[in-house]
C-alpha atoms as a PDB file:
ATOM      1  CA  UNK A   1      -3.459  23.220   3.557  1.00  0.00           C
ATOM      2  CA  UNK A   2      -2.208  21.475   6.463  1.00  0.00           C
ATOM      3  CA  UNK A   3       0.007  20.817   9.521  1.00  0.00           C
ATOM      4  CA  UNK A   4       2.639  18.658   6.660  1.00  0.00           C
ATOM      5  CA  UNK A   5       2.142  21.271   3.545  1.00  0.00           C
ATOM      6  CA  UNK A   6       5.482  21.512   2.675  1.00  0.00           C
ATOM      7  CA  UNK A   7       6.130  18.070   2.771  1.00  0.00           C
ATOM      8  CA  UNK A   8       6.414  15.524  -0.021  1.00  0.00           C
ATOM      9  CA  UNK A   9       5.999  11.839  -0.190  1.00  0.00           C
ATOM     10  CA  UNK A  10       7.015   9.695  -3.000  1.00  0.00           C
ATOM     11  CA  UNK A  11       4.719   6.509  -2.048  1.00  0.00           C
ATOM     12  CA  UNK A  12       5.667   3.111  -3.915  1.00  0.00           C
ATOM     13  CA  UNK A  13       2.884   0.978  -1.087  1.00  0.00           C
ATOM     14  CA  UNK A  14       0.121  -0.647  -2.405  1.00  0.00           C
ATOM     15  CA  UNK A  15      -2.928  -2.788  -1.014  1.00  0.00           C
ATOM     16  CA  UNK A  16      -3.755  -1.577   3.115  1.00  0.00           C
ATOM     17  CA  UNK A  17      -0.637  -0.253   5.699  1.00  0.00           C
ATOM     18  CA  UNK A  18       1.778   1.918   3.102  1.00  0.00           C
ATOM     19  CA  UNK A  19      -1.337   3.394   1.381  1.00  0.00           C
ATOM     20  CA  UNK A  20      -3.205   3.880   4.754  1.00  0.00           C
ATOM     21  CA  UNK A  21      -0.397   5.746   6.174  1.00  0.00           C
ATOM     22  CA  UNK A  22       0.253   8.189   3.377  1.00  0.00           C
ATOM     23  CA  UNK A  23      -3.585   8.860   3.385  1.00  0.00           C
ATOM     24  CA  UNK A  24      -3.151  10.090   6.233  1.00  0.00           C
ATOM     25  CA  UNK A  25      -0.117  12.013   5.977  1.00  0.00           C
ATOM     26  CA  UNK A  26      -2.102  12.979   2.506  1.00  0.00           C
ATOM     27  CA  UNK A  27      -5.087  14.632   4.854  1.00  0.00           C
ATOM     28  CA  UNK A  28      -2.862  16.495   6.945  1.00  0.00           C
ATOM     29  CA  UNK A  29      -1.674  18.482   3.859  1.00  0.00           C
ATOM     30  CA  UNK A  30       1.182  16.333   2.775  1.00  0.00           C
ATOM     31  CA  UNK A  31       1.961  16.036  -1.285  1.00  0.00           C
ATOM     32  CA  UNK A  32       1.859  12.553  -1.651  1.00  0.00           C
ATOM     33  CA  UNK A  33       2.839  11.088  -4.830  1.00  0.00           C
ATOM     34  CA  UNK A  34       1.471   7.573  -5.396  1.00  0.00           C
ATOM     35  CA  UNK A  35       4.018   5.210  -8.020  1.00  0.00           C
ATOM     36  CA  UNK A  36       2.558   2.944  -9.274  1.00  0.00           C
ATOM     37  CA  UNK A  37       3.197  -0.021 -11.822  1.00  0.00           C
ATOM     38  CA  UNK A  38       1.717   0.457 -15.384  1.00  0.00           C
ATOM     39  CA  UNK A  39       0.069  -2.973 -16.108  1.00  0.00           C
ATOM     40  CA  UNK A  40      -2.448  -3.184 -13.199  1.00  0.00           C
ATOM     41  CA  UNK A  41      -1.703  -0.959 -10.820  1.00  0.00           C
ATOM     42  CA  UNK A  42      -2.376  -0.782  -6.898  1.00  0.00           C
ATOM     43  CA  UNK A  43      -3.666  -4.259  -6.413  1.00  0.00           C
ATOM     44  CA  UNK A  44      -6.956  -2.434  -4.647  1.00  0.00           C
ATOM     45  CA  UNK A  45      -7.878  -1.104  -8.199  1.00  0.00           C
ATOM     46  CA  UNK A  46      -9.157  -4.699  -8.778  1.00  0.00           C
ATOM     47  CA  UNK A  47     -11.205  -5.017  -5.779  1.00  0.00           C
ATOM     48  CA  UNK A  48     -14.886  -5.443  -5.904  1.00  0.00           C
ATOM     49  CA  UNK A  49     -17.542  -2.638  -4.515  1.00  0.00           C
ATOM     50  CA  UNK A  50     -16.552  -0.780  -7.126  1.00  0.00           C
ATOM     51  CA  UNK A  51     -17.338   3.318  -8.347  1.00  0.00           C
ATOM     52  CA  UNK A  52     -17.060   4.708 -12.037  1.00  0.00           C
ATOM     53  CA  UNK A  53     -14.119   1.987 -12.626  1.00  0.00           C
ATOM     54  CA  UNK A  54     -12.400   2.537  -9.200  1.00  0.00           C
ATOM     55  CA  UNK A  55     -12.803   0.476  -6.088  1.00  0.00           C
ATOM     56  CA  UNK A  56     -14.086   2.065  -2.899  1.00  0.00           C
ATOM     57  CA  UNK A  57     -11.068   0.689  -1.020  1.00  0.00           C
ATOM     58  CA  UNK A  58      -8.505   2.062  -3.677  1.00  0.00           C
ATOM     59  CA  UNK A  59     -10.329   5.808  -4.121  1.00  0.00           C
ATOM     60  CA  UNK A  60     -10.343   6.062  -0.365  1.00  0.00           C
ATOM     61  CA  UNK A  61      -6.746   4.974   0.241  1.00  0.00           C
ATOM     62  CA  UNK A  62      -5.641   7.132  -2.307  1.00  0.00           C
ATOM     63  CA  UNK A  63      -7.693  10.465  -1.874  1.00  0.00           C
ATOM     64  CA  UNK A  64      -5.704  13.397  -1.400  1.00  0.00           C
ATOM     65  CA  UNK A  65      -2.466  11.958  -3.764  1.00  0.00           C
ATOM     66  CA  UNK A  66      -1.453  12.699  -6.818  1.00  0.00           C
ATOM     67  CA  UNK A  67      -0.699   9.702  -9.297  1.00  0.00           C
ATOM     68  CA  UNK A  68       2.384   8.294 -11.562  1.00  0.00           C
ATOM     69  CA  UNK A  69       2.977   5.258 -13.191  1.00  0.00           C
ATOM     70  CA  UNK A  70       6.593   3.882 -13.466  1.00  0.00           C
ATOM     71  CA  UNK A  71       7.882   0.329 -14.520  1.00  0.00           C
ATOM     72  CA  UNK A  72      10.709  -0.063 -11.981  1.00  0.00           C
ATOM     73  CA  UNK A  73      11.795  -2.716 -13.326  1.00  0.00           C
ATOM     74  CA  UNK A  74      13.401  -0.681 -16.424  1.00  0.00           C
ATOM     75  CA  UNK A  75      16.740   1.899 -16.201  1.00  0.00           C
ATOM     76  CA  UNK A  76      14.442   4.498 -17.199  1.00  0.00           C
ATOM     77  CA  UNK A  77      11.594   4.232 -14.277  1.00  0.00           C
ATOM     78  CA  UNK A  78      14.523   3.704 -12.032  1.00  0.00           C
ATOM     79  CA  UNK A  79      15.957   6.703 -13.227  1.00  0.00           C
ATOM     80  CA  UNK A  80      12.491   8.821 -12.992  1.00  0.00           C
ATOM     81  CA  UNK A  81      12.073   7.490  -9.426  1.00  0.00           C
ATOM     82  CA  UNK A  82      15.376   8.514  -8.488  1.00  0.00           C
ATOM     83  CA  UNK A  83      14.716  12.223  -9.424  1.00  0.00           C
ATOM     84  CA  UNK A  84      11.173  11.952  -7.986  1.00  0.00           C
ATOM     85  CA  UNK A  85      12.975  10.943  -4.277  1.00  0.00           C
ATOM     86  CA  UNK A  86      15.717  13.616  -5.036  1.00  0.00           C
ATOM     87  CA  UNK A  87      12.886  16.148  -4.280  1.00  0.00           C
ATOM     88  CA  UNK A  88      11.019  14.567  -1.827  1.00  0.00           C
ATOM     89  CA  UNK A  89      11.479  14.287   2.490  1.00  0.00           C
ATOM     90  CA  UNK A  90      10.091  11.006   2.439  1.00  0.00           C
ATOM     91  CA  UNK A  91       9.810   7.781   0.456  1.00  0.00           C
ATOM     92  CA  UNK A  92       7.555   5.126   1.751  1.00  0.00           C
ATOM     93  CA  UNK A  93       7.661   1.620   0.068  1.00  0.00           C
ATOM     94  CA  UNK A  94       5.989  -2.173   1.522  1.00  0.00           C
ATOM     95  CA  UNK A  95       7.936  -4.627  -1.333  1.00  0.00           C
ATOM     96  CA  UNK A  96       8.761  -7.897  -0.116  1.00  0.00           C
ATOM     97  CA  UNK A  97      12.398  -8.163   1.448  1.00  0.00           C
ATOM     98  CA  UNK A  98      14.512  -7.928  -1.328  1.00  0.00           C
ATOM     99  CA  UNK A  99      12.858  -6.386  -3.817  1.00  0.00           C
ATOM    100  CA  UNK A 100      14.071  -2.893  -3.543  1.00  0.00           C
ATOM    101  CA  UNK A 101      17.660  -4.113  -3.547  1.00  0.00           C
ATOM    102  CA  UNK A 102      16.915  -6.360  -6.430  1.00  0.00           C
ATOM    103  CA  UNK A 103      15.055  -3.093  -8.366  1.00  0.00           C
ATOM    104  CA  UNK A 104      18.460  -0.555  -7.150  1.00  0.00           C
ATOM    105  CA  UNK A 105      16.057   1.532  -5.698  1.00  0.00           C
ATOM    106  CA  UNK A 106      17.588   0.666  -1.738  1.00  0.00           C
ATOM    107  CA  UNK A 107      17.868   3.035   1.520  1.00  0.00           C
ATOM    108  CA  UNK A 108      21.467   3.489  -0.239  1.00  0.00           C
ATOM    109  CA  UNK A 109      20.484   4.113  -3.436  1.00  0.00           C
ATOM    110  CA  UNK A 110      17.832   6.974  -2.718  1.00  0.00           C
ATOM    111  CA  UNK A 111      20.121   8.478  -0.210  1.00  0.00           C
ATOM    112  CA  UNK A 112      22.243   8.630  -2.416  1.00  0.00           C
ATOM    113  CA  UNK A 113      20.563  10.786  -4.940  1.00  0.00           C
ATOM    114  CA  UNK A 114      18.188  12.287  -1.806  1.00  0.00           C
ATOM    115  CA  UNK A 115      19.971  12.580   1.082  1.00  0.00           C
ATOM    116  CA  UNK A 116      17.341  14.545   2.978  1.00  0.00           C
ATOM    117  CA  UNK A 117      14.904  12.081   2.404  1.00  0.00           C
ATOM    118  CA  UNK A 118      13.419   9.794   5.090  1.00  0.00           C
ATOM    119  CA  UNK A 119      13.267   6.198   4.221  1.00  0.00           C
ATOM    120  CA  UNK A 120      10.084   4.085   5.022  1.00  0.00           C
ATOM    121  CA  UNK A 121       9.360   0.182   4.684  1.00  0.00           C
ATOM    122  CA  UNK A 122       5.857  -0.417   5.758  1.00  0.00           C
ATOM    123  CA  UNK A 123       5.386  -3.894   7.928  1.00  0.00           C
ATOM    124  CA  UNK A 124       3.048  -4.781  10.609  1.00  0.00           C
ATOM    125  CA  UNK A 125       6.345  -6.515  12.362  1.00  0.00           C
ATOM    126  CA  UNK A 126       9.960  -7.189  11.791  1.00  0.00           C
ATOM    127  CA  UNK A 127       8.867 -11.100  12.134  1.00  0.00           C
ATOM    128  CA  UNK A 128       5.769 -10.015   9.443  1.00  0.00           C
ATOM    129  CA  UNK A 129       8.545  -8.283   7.243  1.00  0.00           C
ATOM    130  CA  UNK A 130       9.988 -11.188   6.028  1.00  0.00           C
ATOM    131  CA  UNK A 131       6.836 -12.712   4.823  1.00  0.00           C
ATOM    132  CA  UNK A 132       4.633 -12.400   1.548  1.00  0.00           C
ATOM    133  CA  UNK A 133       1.464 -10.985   3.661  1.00  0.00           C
ATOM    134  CA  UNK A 134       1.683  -8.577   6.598  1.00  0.00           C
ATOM    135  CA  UNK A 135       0.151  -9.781   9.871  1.00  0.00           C
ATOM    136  CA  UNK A 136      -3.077  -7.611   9.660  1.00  0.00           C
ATOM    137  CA  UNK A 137      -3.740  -9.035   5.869  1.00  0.00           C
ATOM    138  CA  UNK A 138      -4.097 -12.292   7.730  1.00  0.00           C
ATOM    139  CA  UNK A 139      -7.228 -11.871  10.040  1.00  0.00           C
ATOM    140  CA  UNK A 140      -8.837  -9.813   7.183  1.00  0.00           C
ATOM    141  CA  UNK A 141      -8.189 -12.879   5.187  1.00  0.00           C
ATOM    142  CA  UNK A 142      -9.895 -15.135   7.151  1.00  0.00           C
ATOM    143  CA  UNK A 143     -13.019 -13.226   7.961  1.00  0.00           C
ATOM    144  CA  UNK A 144     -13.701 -13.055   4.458  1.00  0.00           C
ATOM    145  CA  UNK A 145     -13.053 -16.575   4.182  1.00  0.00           C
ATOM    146  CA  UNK A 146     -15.673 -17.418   6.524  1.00  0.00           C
ATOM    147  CA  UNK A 147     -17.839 -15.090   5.311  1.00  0.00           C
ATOM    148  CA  UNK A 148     -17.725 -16.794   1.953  1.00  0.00           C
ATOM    149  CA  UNK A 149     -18.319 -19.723   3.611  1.00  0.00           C
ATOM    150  CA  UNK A 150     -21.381 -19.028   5.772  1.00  0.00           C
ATOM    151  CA  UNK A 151     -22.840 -17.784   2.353  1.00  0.00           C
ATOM    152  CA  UNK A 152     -22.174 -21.098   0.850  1.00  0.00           C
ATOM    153  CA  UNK A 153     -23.622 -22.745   3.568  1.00  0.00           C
ATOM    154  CA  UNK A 154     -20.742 -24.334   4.656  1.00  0.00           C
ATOM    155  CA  UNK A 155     -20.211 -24.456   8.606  1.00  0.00           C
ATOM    156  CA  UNK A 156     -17.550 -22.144  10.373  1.00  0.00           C
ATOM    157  CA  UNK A 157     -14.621 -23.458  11.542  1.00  0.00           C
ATOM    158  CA  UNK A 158     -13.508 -22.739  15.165  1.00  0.00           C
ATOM    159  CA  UNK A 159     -15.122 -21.772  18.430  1.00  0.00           C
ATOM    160  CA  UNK A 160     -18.574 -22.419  19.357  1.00  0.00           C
ATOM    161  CA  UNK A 161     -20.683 -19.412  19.164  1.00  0.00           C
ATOM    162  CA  UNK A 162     -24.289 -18.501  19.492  1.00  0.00           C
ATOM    163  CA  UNK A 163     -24.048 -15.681  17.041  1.00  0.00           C
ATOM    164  CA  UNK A 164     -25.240 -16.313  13.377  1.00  0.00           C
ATOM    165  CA  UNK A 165     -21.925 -16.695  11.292  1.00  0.00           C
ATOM    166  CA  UNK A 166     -22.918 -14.286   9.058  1.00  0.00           C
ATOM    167  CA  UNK A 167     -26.176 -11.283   9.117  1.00  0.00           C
ATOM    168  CA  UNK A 168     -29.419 -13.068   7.782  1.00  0.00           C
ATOM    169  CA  UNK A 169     -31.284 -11.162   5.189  1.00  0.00           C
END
């Protein structure tokens, strides 16, 4: 139990800011339904580190939630979906622009089978919404970019620093 039991999220995010955000709305008590594609999956399932099959990244983002998988791309997952939202108070999604309208599964078309329900498009920026990658994916990308590269022994690209460009073992 928490401040939010009571409330339920229907959350069609994967990889960092959608997940992150219903993990936390998933602490504080909310019932936080995670949709997610049947073929792979939350992209984080495939990430290394991993624990009895799961990524560290995807078990942490996802503690707390309970789990569906839909294929939104039929009339039937649609259809599921639809009566999933129609009983939630808030639906949180971070497609690319133009997916959801695309899929049917719009602001218009969940309000108009959940009025009550609270629409959410996860983005680090409106700028950031109409690209493939969010702005926070980018830094993330290239520190592990140079990471990889100090461990190749390649040198780091940009500012002069007297720090090692990676921890020596």
């Amino acid at each position: 139990m928490g401040p939010l039991a009571g409330i339920r999220v229907v959350d069609l995010s994967s990889m960092l800011s959608g997940p992150w955000a219903t993990m936390i709305l998933a602490d504080q008590g909310a019932d936080v339904i995670k949709v997610e594609e049947p073929k792979e999956g939350d992209h984080t399932r495939s990430l290394s580190n991993r624990h009895r099959g799961f990524s560290a990244q995807f078990l942490n983002l996802n503690r707390n939630k309970r789990s569906i998988t839909l294929d939104l791309k039929t009339g039937e997952g649609r259809a599921i979906l639809k009566r999933l939202a129609a009983t939630a108070d808030v639906l949180v999604q971070n497609f690319r622009p133009g997916v959801v309208e695309r899929l049917g599964i719009d602001e218009a078309a969940i309000r108009a089978v959940a009025p009550q329900s609270s629409t959410f498009r996860s983005a680090a920026s409106a700028k950031a919404a109409l690209m493939p990658a969010s702005r926070p994916t980018i830094p993330s990308y290239r520190r592990f970019r140079a990471s990889r590269a100090c461990r190749e022994g390649r040198m780091r690209r940009g500012r002069a620093s007297s720090a090692p460009c990676c921890p020596t073992s």
